[in-house]
N, C-alpha and C. Protein backbone atom coordinates (compact mmCIF):
# COMPACT_ATOMS: atom_id res chain seq x y z
N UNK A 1 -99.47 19.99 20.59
CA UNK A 1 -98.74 19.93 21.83
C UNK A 1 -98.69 21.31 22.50
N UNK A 2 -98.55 22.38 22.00
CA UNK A 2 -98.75 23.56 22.09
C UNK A 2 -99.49 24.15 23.12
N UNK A 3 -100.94 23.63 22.50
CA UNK A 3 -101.98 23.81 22.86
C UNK A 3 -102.16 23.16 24.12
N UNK A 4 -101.70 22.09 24.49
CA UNK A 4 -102.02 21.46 26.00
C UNK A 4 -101.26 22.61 27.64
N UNK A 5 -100.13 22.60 26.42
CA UNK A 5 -99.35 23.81 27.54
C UNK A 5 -99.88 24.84 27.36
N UNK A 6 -100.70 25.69 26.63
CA UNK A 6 -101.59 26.30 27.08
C UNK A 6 -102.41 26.58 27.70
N UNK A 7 -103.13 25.38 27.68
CA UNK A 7 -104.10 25.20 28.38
C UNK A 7 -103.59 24.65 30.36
N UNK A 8 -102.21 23.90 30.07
CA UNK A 8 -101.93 23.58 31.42
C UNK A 8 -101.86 24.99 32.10
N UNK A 9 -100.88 26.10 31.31
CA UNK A 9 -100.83 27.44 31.69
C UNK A 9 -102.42 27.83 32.30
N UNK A 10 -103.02 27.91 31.42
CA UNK A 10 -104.00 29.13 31.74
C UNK A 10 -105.11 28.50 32.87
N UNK A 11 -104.70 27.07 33.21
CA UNK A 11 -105.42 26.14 34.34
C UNK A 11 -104.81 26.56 35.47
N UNK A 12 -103.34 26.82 35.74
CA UNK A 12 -102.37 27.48 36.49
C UNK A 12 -102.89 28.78 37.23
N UNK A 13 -102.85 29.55 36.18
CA UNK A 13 -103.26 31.04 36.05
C UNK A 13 -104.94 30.80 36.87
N UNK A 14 -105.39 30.06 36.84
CA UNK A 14 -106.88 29.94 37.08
C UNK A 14 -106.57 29.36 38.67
N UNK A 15 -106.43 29.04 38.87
CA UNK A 15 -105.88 27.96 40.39
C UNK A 15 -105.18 29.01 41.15
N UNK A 16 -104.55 30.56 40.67
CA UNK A 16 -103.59 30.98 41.55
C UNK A 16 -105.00 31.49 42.44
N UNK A 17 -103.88 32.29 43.38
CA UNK A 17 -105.08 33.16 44.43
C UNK A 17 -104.51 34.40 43.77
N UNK A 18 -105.60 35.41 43.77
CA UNK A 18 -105.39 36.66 42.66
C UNK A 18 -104.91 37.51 43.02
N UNK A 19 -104.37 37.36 44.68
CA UNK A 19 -103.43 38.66 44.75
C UNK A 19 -101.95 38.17 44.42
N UNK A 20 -101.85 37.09 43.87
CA UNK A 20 -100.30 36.40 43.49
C UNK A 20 -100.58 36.74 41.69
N UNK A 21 -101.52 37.60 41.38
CA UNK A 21 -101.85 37.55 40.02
C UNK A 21 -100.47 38.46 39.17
N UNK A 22 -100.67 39.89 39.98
CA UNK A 22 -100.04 40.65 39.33
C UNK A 22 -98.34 40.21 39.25
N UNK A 23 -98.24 39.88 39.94
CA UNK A 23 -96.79 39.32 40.06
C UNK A 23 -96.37 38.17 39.66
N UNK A 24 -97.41 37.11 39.21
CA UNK A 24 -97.14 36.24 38.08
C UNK A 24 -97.29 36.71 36.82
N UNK A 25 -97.78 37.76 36.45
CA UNK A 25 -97.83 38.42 35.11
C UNK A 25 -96.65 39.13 34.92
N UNK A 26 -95.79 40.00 36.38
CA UNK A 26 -94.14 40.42 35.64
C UNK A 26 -93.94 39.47 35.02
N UNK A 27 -93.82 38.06 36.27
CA UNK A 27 -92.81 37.01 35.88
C UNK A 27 -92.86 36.36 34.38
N UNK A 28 -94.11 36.10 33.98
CA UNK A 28 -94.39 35.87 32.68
C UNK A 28 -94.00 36.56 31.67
N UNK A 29 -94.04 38.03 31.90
CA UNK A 29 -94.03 39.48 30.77
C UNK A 29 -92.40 39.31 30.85
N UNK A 30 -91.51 39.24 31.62
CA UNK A 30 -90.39 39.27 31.82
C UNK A 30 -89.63 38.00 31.13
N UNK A 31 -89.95 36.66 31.41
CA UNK A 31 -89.88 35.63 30.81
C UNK A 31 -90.33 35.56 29.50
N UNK A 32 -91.26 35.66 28.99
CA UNK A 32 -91.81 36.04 27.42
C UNK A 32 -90.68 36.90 26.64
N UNK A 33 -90.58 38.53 27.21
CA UNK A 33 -89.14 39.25 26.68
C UNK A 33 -87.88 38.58 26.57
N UNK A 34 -87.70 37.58 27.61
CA UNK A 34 -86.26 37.05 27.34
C UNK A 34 -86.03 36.25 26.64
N UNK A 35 -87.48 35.04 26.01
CA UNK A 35 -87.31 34.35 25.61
C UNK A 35 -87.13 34.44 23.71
N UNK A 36 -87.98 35.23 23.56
CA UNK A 36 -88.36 36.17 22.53
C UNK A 36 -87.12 36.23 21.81
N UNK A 37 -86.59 35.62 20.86
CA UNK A 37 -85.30 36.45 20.18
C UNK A 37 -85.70 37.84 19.63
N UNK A 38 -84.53 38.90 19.76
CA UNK A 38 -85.02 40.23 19.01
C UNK A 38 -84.22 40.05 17.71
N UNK A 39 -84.72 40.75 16.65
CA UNK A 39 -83.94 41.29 15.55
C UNK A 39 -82.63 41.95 15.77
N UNK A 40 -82.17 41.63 14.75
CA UNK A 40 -80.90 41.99 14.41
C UNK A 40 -80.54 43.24 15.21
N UNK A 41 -79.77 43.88 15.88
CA UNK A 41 -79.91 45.20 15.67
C UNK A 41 -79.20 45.93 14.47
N UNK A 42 -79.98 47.26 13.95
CA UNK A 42 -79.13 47.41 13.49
C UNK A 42 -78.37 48.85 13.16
N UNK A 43 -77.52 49.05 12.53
CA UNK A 43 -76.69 50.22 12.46
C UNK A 43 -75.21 49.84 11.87
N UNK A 44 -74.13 50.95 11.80
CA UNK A 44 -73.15 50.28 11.35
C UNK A 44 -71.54 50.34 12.73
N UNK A 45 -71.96 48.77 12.72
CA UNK A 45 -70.72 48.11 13.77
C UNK A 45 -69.47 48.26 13.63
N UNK A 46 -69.10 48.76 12.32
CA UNK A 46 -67.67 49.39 12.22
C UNK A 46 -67.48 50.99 12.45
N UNK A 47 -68.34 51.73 13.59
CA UNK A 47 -68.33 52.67 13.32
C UNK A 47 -67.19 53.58 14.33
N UNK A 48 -66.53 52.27 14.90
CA UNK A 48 -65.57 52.52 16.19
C UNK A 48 -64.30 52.12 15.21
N UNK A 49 -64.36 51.52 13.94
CA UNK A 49 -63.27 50.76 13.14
C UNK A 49 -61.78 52.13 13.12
N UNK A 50 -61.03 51.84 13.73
CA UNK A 50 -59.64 52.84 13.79
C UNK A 50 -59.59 53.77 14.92
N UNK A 51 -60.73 53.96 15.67
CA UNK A 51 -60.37 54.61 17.02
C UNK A 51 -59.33 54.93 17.60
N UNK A 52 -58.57 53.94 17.64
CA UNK A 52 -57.46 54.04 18.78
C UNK A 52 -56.01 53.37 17.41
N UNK A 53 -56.06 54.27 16.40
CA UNK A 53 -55.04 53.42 15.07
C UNK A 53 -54.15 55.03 15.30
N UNK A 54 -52.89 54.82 15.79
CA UNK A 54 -51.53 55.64 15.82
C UNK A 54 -51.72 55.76 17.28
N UNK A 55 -52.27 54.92 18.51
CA UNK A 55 -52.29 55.22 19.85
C UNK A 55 -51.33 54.41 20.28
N UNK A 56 -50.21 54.53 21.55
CA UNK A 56 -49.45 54.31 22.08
C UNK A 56 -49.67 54.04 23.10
N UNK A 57 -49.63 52.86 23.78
CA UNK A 57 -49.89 52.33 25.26
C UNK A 57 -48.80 51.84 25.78
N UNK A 58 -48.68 52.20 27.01
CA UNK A 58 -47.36 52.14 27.77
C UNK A 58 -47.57 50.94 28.17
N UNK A 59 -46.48 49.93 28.27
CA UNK A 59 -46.74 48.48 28.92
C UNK A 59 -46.60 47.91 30.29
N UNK A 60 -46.43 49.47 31.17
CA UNK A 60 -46.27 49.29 32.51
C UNK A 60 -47.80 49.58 32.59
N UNK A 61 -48.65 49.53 31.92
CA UNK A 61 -50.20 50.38 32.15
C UNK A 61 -51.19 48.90 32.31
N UNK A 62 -50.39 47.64 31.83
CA UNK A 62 -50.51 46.28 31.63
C UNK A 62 -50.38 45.52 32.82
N UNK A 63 -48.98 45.98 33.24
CA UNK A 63 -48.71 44.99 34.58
C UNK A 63 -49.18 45.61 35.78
N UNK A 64 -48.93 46.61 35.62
CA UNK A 64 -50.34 47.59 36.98
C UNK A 64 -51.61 46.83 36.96
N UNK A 65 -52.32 46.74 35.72
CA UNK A 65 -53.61 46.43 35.73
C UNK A 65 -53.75 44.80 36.09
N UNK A 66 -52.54 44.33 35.84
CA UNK A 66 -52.40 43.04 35.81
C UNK A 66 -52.54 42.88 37.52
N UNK A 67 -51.48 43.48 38.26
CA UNK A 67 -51.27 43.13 39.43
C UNK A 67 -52.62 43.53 40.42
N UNK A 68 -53.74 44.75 39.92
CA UNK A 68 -54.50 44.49 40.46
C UNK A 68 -55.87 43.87 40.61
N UNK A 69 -55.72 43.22 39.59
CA UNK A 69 -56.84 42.49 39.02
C UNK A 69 -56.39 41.18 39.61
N UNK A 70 -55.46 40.92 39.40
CA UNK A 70 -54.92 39.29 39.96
C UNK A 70 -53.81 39.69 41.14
N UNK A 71 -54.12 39.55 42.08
CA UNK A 71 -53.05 40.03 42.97
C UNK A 71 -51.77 38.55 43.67
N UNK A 72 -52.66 37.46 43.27
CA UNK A 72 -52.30 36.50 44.00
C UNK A 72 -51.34 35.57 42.49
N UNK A 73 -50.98 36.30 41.15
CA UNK A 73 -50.12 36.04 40.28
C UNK A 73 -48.57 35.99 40.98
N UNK A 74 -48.77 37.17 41.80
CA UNK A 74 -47.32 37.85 42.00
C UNK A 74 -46.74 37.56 42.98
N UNK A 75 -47.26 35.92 43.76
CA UNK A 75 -46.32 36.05 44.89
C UNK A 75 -46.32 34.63 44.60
């Protein structure tokens, strides 16, 4: 089955007019990358683990942010 969509592809690719070439090849190269799962990344993800451990946040720093992010909460 594979193989037919291949071949429907590269019948496609054959049928375009060739100055639409290069720019069906981003679209493809671009589409191919996204589709592509990548590997894992990797490194270590706890490396932010306690950052912000004995920090104090004021809770008026909350409803500020609150009121301007949502403005239409407050009336």
């Amino acid at each position: 089955m594979a193989l037919t969509y291949k071949q429907k592809l590269i019948k496609e690719i054959e049928e375009t007019p060739q100055e639409i070439i290069p720019k069906l090849y981003e679209v493809i190269h671009h589409l191919r990358n996204e589709l592509i799962q990548k590997g894992k990344m990797s490194g270590n993800r706890g490396s932010l683990k306690g950052i912000w451990k004995g920090s104090v946040v004021d809770e008026k720093l909350f409803s500020v942010a609150k009121t301007s992010l949502f403005p239409y909460e407050g009336k």
